[in-house]
PDB file of N, CA and C in Angstrom:
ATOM      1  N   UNK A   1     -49.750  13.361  40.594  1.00  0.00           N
ATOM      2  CA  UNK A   1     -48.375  13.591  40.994  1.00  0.00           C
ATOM      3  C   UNK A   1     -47.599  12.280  40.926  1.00  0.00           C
ATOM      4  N   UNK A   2     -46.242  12.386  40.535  1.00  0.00           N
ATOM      5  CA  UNK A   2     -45.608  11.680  39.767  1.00  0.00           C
ATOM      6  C   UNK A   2     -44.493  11.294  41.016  1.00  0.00           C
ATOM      7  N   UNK A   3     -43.272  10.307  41.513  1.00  0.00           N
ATOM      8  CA  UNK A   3     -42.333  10.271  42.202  1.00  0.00           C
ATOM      9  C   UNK A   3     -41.568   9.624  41.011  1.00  0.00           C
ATOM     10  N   UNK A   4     -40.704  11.108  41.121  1.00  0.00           N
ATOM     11  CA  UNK A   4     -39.452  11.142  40.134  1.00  0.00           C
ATOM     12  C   UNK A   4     -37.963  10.612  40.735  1.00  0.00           C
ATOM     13  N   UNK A   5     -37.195   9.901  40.042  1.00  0.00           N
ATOM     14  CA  UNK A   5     -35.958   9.875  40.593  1.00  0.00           C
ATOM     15  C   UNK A   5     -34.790  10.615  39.300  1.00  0.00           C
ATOM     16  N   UNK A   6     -33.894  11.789  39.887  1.00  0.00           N
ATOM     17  CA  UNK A   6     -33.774  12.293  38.902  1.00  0.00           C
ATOM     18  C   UNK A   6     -31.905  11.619  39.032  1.00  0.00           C
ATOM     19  N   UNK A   7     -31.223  11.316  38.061  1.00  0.00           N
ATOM     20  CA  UNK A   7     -30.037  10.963  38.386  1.00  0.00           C
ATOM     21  C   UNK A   7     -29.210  11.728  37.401  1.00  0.00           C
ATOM     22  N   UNK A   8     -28.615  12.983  38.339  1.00  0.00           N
ATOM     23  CA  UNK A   8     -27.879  14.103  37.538  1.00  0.00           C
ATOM     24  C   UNK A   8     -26.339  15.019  38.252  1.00  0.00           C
ATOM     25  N   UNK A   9     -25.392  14.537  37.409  1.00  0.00           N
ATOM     26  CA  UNK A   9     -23.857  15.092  38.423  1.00  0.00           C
ATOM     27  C   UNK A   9     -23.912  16.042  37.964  1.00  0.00           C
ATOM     28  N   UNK A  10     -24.575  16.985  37.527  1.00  0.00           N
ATOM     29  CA  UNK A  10     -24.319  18.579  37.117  1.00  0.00           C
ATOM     30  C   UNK A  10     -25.068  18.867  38.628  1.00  0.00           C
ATOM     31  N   UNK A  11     -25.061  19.728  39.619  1.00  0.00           N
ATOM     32  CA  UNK A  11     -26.283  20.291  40.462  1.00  0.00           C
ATOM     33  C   UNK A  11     -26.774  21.194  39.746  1.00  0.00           C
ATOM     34  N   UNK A  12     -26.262  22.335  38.958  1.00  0.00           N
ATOM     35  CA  UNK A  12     -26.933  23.588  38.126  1.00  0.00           C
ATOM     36  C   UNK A  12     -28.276  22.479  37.513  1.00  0.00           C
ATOM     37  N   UNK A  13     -27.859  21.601  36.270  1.00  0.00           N
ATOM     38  CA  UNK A  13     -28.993  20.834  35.668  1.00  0.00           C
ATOM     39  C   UNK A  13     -29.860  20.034  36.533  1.00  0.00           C
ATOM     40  N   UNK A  14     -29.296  19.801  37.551  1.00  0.00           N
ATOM     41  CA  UNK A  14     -30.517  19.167  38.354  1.00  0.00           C
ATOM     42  C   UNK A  14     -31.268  19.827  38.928  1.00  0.00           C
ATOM     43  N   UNK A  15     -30.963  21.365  39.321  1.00  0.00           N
ATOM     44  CA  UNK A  15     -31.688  22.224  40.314  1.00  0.00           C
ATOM     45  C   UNK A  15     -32.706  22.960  39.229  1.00  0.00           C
ATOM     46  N   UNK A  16     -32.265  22.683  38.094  1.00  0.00           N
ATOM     47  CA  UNK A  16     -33.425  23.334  36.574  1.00  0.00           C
ATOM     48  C   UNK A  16     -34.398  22.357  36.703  1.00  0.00           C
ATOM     49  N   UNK A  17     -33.708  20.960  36.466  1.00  0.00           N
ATOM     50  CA  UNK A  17     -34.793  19.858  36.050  1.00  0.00           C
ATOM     51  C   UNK A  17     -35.544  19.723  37.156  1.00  0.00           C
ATOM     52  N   UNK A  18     -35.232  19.411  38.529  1.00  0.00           N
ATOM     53  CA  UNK A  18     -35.953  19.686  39.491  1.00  0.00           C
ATOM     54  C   UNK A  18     -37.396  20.160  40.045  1.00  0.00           C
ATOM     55  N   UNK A  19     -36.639  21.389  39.141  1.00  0.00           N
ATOM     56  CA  UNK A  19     -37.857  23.318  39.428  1.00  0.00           C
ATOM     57  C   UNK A  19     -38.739  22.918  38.323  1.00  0.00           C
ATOM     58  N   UNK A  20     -38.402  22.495  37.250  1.00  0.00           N
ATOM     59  CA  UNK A  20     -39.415  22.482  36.136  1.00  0.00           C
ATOM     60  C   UNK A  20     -40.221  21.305  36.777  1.00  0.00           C
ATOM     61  N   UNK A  21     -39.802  19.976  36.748  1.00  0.00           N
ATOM     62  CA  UNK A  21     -41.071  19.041  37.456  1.00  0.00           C
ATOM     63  C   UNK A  21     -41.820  19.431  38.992  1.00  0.00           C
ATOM     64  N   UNK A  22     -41.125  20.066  39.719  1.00  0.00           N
ATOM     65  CA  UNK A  22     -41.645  20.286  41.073  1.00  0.00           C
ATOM     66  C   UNK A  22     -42.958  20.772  40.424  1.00  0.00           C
ATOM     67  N   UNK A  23     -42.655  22.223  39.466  1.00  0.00           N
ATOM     68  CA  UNK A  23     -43.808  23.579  39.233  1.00  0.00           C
ATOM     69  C   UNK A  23     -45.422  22.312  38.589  1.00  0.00           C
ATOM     70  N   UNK A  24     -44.889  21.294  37.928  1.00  0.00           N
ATOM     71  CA  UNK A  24     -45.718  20.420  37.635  1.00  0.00           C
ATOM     72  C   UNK A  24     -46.308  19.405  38.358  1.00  0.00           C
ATOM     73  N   UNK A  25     -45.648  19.515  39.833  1.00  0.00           N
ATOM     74  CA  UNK A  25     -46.710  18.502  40.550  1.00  0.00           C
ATOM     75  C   UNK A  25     -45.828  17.810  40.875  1.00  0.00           C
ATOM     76  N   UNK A  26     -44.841  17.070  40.209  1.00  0.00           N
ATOM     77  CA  UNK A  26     -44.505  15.797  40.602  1.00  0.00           C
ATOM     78  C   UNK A  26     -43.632  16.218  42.020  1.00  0.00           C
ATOM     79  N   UNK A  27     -42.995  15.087  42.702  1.00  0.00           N
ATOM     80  CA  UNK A  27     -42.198  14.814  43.797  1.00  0.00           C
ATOM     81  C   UNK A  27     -41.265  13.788  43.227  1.00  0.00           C
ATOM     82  N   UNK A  28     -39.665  15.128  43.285  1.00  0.00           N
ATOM     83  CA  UNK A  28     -38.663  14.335  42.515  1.00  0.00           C
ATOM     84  C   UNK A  28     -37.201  14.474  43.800  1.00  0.00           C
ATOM     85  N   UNK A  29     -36.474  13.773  43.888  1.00  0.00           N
ATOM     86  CA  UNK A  29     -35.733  12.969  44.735  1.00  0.00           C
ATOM     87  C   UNK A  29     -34.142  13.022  43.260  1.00  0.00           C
ATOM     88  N   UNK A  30     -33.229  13.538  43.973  1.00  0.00           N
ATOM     89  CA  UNK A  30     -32.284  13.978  43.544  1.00  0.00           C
ATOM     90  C   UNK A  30     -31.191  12.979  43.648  1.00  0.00           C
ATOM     91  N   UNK A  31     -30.454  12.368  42.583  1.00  0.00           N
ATOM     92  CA  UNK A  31     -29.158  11.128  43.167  1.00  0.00           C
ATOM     93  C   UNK A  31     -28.244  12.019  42.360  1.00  0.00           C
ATOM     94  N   UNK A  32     -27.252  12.388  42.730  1.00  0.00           N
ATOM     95  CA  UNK A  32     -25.777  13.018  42.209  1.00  0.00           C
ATOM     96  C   UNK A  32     -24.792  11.890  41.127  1.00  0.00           C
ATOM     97  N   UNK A  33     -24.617  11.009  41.330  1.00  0.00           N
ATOM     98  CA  UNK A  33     -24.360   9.845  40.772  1.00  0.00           C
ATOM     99  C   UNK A  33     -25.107   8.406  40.620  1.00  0.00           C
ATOM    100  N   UNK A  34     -24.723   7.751  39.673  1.00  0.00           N
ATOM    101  CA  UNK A  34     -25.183   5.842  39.067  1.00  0.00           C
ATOM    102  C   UNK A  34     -25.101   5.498  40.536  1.00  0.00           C
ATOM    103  N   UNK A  35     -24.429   5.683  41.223  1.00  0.00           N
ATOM    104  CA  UNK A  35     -23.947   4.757  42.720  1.00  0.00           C
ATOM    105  C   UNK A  35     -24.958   5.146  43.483  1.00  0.00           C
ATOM    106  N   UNK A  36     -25.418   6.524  43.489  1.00  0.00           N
ATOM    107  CA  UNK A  36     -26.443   7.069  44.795  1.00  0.00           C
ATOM    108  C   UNK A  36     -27.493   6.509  44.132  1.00  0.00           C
ATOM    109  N   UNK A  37     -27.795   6.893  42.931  1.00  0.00           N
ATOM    110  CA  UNK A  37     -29.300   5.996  42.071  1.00  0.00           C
ATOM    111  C   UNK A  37     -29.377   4.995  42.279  1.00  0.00           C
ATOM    112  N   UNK A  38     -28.657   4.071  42.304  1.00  0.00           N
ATOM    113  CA  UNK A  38     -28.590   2.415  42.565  1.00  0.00           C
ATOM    114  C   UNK A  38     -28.592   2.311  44.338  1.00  0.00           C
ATOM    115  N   UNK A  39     -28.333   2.509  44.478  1.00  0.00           N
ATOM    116  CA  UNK A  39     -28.945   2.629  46.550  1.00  0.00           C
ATOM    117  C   UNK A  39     -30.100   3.459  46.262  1.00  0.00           C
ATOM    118  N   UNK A  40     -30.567   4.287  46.068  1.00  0.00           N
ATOM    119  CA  UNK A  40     -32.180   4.886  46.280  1.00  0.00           C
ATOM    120  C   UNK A  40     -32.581   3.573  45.873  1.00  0.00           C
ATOM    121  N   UNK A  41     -32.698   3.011  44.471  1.00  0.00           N
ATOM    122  CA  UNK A  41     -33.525   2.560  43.962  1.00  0.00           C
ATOM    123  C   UNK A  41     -34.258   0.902  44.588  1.00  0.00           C
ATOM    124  N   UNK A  42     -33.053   0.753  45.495  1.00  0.00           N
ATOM    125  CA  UNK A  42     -33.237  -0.411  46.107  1.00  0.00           C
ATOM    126  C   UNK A  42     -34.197  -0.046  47.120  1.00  0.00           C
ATOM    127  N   UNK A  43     -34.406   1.219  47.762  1.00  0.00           N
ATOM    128  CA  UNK A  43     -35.142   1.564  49.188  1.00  0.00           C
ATOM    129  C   UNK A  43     -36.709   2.056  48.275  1.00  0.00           C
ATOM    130  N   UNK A  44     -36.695   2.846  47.679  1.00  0.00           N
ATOM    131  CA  UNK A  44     -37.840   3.741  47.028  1.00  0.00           C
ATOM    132  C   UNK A  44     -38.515   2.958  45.545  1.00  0.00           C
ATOM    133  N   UNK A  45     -39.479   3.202  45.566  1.00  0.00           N
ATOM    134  CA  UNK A  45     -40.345   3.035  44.495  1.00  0.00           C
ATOM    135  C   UNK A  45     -40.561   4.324  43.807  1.00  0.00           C
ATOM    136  N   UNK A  46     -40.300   4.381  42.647  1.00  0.00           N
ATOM    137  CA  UNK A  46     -40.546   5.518  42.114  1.00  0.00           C
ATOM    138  C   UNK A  46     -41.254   5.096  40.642  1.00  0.00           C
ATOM    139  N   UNK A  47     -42.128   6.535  40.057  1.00  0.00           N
ATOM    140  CA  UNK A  47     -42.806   6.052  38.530  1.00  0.00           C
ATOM    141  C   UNK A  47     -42.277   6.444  37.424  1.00  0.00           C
ATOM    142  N   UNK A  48     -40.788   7.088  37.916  1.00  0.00           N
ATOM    143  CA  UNK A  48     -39.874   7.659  36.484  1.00  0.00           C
ATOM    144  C   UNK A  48     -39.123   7.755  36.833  1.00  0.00           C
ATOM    145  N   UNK A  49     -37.638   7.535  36.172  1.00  0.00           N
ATOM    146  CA  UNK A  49     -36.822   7.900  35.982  1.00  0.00           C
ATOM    147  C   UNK A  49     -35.311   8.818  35.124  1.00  0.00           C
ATOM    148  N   UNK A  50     -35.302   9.840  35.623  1.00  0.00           N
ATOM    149  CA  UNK A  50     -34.590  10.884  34.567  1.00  0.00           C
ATOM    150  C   UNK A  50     -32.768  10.498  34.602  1.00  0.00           C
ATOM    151  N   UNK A  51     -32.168   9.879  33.649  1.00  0.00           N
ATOM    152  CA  UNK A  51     -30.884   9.844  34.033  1.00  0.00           C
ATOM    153  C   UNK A  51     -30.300  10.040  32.978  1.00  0.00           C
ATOM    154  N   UNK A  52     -29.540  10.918  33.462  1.00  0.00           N
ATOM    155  CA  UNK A  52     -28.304  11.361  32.659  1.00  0.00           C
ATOM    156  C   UNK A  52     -27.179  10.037  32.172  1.00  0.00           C
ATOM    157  N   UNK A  53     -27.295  10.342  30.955  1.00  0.00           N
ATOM    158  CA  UNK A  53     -25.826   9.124  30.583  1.00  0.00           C
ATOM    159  C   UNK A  53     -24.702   9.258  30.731  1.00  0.00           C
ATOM    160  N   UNK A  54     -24.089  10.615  30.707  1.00  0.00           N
ATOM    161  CA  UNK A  54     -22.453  10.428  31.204  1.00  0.00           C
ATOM    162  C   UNK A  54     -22.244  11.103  32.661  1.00  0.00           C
ATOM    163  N   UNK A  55     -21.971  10.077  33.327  1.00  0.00           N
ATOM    164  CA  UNK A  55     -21.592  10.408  35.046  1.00  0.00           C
ATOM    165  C   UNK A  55     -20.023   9.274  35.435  1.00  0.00           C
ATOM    166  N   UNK A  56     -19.746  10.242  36.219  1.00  0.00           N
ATOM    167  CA  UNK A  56     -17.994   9.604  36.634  1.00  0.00           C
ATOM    168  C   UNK A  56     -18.661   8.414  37.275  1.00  0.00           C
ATOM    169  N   UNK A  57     -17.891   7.241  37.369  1.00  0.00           N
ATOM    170  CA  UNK A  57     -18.258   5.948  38.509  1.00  0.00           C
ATOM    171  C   UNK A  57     -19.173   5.130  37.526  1.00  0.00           C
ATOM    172  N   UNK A  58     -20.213   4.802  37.908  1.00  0.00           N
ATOM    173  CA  UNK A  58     -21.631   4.203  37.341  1.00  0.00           C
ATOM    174  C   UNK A  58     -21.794   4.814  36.106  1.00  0.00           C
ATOM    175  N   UNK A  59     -21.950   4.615  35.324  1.00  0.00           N
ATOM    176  CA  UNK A  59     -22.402   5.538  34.289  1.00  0.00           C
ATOM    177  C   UNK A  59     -23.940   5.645  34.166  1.00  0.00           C
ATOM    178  N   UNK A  60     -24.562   6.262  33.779  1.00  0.00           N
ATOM    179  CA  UNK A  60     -26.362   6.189  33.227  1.00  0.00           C
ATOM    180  C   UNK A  60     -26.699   4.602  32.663  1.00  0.00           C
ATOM    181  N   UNK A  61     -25.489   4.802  31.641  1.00  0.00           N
ATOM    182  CA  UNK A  61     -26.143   3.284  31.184  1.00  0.00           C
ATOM    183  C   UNK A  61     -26.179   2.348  32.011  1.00  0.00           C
ATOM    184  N   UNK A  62     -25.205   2.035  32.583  1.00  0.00           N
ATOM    185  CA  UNK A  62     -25.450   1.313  33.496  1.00  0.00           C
ATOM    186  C   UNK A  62     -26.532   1.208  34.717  1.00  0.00           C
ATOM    187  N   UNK A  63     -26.898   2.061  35.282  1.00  0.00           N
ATOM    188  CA  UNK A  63     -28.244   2.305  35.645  1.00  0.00           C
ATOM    189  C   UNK A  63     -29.340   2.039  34.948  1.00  0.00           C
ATOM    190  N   UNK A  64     -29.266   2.725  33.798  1.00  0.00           N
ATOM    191  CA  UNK A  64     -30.298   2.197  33.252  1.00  0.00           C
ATOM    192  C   UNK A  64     -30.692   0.511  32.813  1.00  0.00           C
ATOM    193  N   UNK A  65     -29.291  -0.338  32.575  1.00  0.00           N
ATOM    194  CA  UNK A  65     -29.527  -1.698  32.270  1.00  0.00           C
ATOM    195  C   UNK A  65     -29.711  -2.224  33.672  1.00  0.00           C
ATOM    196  N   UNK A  66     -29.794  -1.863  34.799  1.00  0.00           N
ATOM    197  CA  UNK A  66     -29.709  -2.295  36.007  1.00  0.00           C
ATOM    198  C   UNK A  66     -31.495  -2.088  35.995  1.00  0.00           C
ATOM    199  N   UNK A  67     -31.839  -1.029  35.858  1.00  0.00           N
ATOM    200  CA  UNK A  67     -33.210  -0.849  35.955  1.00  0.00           C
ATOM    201  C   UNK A  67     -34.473  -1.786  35.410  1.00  0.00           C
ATOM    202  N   UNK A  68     -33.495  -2.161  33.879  1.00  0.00           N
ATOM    203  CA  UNK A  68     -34.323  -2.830  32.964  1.00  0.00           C
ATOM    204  C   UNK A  68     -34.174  -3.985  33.664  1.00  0.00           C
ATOM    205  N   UNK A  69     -32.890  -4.833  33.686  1.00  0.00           N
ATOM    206  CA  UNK A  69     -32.795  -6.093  34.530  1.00  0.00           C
ATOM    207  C   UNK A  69     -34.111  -6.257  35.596  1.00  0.00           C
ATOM    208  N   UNK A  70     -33.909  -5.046  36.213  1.00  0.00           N
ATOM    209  CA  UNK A  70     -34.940  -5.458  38.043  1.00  0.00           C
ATOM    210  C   UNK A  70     -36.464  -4.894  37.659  1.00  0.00           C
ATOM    211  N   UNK A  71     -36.748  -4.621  35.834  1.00  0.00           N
ATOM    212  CA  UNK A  71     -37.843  -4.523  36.345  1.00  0.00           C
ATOM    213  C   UNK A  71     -38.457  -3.397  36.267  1.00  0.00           C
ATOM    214  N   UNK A  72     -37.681  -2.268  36.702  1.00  0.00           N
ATOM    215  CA  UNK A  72     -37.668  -1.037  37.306  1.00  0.00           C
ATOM    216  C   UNK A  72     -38.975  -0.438  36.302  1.00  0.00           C
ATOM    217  N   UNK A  73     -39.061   1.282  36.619  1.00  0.00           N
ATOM    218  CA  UNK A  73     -39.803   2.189  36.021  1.00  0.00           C
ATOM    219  C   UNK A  73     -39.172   2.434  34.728  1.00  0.00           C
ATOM    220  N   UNK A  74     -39.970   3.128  34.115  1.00  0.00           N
ATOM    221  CA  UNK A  74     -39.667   3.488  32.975  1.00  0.00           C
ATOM    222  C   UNK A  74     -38.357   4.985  33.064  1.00  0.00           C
ATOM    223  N   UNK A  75     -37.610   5.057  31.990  1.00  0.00           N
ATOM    224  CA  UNK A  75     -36.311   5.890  32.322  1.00  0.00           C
ATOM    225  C   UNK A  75     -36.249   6.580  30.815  1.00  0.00           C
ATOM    226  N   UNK A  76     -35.964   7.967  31.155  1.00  0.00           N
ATOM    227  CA  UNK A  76     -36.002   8.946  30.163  1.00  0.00           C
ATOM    228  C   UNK A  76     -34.386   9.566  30.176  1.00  0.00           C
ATOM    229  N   UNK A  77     -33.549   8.926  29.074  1.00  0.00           N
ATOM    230  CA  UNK A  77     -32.052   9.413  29.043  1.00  0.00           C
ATOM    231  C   UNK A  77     -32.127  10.674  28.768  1.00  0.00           C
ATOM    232  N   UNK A  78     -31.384  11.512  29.447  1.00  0.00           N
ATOM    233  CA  UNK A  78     -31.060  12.781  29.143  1.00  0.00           C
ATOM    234  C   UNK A  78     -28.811  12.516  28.583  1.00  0.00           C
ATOM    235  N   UNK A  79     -28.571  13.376  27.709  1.00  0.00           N
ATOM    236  CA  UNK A  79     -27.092  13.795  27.516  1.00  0.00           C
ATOM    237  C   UNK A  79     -27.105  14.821  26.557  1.00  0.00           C
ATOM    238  N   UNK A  80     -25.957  15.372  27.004  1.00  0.00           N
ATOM    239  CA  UNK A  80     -25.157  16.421  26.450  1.00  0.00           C
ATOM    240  C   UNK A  80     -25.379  15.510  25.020  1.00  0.00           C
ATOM    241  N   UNK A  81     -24.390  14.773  24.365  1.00  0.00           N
ATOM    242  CA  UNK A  81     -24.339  13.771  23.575  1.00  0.00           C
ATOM    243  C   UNK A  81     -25.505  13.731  22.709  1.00  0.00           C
ATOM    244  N   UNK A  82     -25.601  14.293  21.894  1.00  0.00           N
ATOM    245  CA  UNK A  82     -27.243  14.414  20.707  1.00  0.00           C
ATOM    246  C   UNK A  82     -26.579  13.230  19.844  1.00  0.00           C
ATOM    247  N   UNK A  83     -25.849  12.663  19.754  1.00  0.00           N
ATOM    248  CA  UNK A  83     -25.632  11.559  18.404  1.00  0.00           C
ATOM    249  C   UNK A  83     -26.235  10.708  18.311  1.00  0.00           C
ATOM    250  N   UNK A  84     -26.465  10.120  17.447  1.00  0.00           N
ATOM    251  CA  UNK A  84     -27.559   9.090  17.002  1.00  0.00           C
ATOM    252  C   UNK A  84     -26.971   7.826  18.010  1.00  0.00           C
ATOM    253  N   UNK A  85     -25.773   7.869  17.920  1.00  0.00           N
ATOM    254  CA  UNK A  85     -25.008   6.499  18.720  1.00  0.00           C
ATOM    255  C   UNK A  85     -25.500   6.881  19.656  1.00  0.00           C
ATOM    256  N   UNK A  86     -25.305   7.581  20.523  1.00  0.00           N
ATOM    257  CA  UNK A  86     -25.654   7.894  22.074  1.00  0.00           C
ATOM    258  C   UNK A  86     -27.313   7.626  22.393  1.00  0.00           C
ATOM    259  N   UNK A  87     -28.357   7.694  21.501  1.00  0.00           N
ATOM    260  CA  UNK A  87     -29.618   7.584  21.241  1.00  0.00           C
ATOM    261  C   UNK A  87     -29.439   6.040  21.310  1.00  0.00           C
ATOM    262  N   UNK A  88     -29.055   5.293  20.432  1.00  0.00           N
ATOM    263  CA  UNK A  88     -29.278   4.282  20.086  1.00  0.00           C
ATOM    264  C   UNK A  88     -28.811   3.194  21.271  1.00  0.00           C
ATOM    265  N   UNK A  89     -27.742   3.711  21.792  1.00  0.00           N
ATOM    266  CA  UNK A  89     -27.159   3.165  23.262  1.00  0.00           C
ATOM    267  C   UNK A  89     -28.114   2.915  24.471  1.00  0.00           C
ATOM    268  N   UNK A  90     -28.741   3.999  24.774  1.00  0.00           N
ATOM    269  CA  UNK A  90     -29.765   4.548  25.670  1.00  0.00           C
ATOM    270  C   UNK A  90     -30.925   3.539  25.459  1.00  0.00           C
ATOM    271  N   UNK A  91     -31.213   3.830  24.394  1.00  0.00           N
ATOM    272  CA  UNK A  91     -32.757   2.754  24.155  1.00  0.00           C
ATOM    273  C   UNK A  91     -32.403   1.113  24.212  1.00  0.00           C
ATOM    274  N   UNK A  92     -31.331   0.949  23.437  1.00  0.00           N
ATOM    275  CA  UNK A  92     -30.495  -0.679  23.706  1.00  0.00           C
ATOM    276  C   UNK A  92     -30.654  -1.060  24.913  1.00  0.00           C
ATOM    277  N   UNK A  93     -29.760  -0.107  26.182  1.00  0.00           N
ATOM    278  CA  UNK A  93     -29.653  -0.874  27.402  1.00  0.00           C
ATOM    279  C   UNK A  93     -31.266  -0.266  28.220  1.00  0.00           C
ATOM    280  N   UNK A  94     -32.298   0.030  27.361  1.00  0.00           N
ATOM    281  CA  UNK A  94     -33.669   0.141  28.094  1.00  0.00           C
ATOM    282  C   UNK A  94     -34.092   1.025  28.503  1.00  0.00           C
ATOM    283  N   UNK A  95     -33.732   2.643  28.101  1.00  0.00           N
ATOM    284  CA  UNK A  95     -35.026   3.453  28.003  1.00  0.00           C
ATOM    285  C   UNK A  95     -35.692   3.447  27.119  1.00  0.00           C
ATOM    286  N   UNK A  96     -36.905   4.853  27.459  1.00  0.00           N
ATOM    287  CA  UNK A  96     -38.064   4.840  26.669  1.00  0.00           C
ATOM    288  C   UNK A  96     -38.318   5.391  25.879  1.00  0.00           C
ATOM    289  N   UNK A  97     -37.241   6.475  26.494  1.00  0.00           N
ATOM    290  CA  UNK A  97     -37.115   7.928  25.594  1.00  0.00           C
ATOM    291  C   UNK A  97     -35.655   8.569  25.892  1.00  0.00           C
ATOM    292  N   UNK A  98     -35.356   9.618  24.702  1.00  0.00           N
ATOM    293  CA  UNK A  98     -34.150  10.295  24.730  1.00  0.00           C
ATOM    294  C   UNK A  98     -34.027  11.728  24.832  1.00  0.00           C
ATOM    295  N   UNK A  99     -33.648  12.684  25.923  1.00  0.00           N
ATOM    296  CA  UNK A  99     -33.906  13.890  25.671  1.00  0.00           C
ATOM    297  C   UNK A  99     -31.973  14.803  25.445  1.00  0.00           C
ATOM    298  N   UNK A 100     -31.980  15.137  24.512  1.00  0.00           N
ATOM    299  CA  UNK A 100     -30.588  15.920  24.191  1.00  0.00           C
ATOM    300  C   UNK A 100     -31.078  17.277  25.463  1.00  0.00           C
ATOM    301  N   UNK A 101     -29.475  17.482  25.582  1.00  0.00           N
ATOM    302  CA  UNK A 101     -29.182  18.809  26.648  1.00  0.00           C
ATOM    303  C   UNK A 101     -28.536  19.996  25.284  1.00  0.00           C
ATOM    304  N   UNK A 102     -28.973  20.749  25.480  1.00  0.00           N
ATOM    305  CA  UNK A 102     -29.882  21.214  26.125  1.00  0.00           C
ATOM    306  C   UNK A 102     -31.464  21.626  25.691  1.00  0.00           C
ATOM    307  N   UNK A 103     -32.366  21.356  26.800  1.00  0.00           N
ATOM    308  CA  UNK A 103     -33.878  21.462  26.365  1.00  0.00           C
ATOM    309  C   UNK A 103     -34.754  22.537  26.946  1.00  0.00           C
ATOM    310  N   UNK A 104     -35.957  22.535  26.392  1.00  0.00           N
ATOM    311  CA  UNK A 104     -37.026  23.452  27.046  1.00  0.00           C
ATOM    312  C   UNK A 104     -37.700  22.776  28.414  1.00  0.00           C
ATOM    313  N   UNK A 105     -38.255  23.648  28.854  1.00  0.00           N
ATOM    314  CA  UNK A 105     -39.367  23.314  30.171  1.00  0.00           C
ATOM    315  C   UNK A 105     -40.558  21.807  29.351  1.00  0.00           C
ATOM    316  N   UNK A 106     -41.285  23.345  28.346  1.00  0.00           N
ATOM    317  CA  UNK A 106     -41.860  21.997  27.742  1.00  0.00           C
ATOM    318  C   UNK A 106     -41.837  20.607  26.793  1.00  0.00           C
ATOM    319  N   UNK A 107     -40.698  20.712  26.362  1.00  0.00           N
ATOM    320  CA  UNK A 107     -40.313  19.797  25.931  1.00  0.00           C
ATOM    321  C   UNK A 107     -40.003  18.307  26.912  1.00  0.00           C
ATOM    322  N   UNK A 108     -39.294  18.758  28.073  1.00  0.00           N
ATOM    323  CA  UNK A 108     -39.162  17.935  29.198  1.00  0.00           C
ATOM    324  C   UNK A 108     -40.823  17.457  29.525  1.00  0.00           C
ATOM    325  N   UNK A 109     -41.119  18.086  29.934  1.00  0.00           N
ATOM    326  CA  UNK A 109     -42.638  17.682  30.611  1.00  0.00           C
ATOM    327  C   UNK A 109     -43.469  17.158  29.505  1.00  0.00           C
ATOM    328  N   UNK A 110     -43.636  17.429  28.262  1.00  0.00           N
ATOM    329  CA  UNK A 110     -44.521  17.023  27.253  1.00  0.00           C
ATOM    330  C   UNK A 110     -43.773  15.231  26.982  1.00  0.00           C
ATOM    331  N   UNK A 111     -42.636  15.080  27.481  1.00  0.00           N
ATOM    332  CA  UNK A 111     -42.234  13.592  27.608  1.00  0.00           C
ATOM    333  C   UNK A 111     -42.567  12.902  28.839  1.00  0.00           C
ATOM    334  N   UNK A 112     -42.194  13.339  29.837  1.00  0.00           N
ATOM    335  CA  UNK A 112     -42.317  13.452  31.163  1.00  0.00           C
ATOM    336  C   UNK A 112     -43.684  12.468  31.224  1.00  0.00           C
ATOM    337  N   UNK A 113     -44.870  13.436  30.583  1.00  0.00           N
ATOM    338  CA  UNK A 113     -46.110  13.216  30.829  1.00  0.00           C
ATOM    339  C   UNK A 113     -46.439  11.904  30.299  1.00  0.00           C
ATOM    340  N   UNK A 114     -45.538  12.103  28.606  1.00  0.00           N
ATOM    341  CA  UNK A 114     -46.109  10.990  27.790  1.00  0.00           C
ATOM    342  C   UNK A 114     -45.766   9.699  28.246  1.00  0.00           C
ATOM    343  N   UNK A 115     -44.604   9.283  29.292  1.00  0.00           N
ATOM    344  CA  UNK A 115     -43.911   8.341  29.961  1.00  0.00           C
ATOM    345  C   UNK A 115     -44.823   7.985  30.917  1.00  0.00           C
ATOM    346  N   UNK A 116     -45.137   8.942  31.989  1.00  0.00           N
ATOM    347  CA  UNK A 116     -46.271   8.509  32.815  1.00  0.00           C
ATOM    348  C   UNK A 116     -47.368   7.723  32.483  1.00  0.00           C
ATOM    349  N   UNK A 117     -47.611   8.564  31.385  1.00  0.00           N
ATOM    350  CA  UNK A 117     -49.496   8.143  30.684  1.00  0.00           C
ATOM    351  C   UNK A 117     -49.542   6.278  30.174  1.00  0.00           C
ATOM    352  N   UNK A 118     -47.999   6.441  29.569  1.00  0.00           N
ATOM    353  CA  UNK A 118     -48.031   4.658  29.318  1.00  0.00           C
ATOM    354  C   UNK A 118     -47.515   4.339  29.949  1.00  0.00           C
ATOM    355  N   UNK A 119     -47.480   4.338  31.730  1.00  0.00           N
ATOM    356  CA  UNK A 119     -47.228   3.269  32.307  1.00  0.00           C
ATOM    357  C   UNK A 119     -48.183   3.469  33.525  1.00  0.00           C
ATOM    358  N   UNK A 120     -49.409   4.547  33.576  1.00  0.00           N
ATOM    359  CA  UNK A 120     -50.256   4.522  34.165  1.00  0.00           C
ATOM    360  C   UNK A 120     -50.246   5.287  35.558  1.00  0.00           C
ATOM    361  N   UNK A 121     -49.192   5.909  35.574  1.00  0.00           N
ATOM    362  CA  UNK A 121     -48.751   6.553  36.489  1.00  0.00           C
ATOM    363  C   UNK A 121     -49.555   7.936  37.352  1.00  0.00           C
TER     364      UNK A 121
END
């Protein structure tokens, strides 16, 4: 079992992404916005991170280069946004992986897993 931090301003997509990792074991912890993610992340240790790239305030990326800066877990971009730019953005400021919206159960988790596995989680 995995401690997920999931960072998602849709609630519908977070209460999916949620249900699909819960049914798999992990224990995932919900931030609505970059701003609530960036306060969890200072209190909690977590072994993944799911964040969405376009959010009002903070954006994803920004979280995510905040993450890379401190260190952090490994981070799996999720967006609406399938363009290669938006891909290429994501991995620049330091994820690991890119998942376009919208996806399957297993598709999520068959990354999910593969993220864990290389970082030992």
């Amino acid at each position: 079992m995995a401690r997920i931090l999931l960072v998602e301003d849709e609630p519908l997509v977070a209460h999916t992404v949620r249900r699909i990792l819960e049914s798999a074991g992990h224990q995932v912890e919900w931030a609505a916005s970059g701003q609530a993610a960036l306060a969890r992340l200072g209190a909690m240790a977590y072994d993944l991170v799911l964040c969405d790239l376009v959010m009002p305030g903070v954006s994803g990326l920004e979280v995510i280069q905040e993450l890379k800066r401190l260190g952090g877990p490994p981070v799996l971009a999720l967006s609406a946004s399938v363009s290669t730019k938006s891909q290429e953005e994501a991995l620049r400021a330091g994820a690991k992986a890119f998942l376009g919206k919208p996806f399957d159960a297993q598709t999520l988790l068959s990354l999910v897993e593969k993220l864990l596995d290389r970082e030992g989680a």
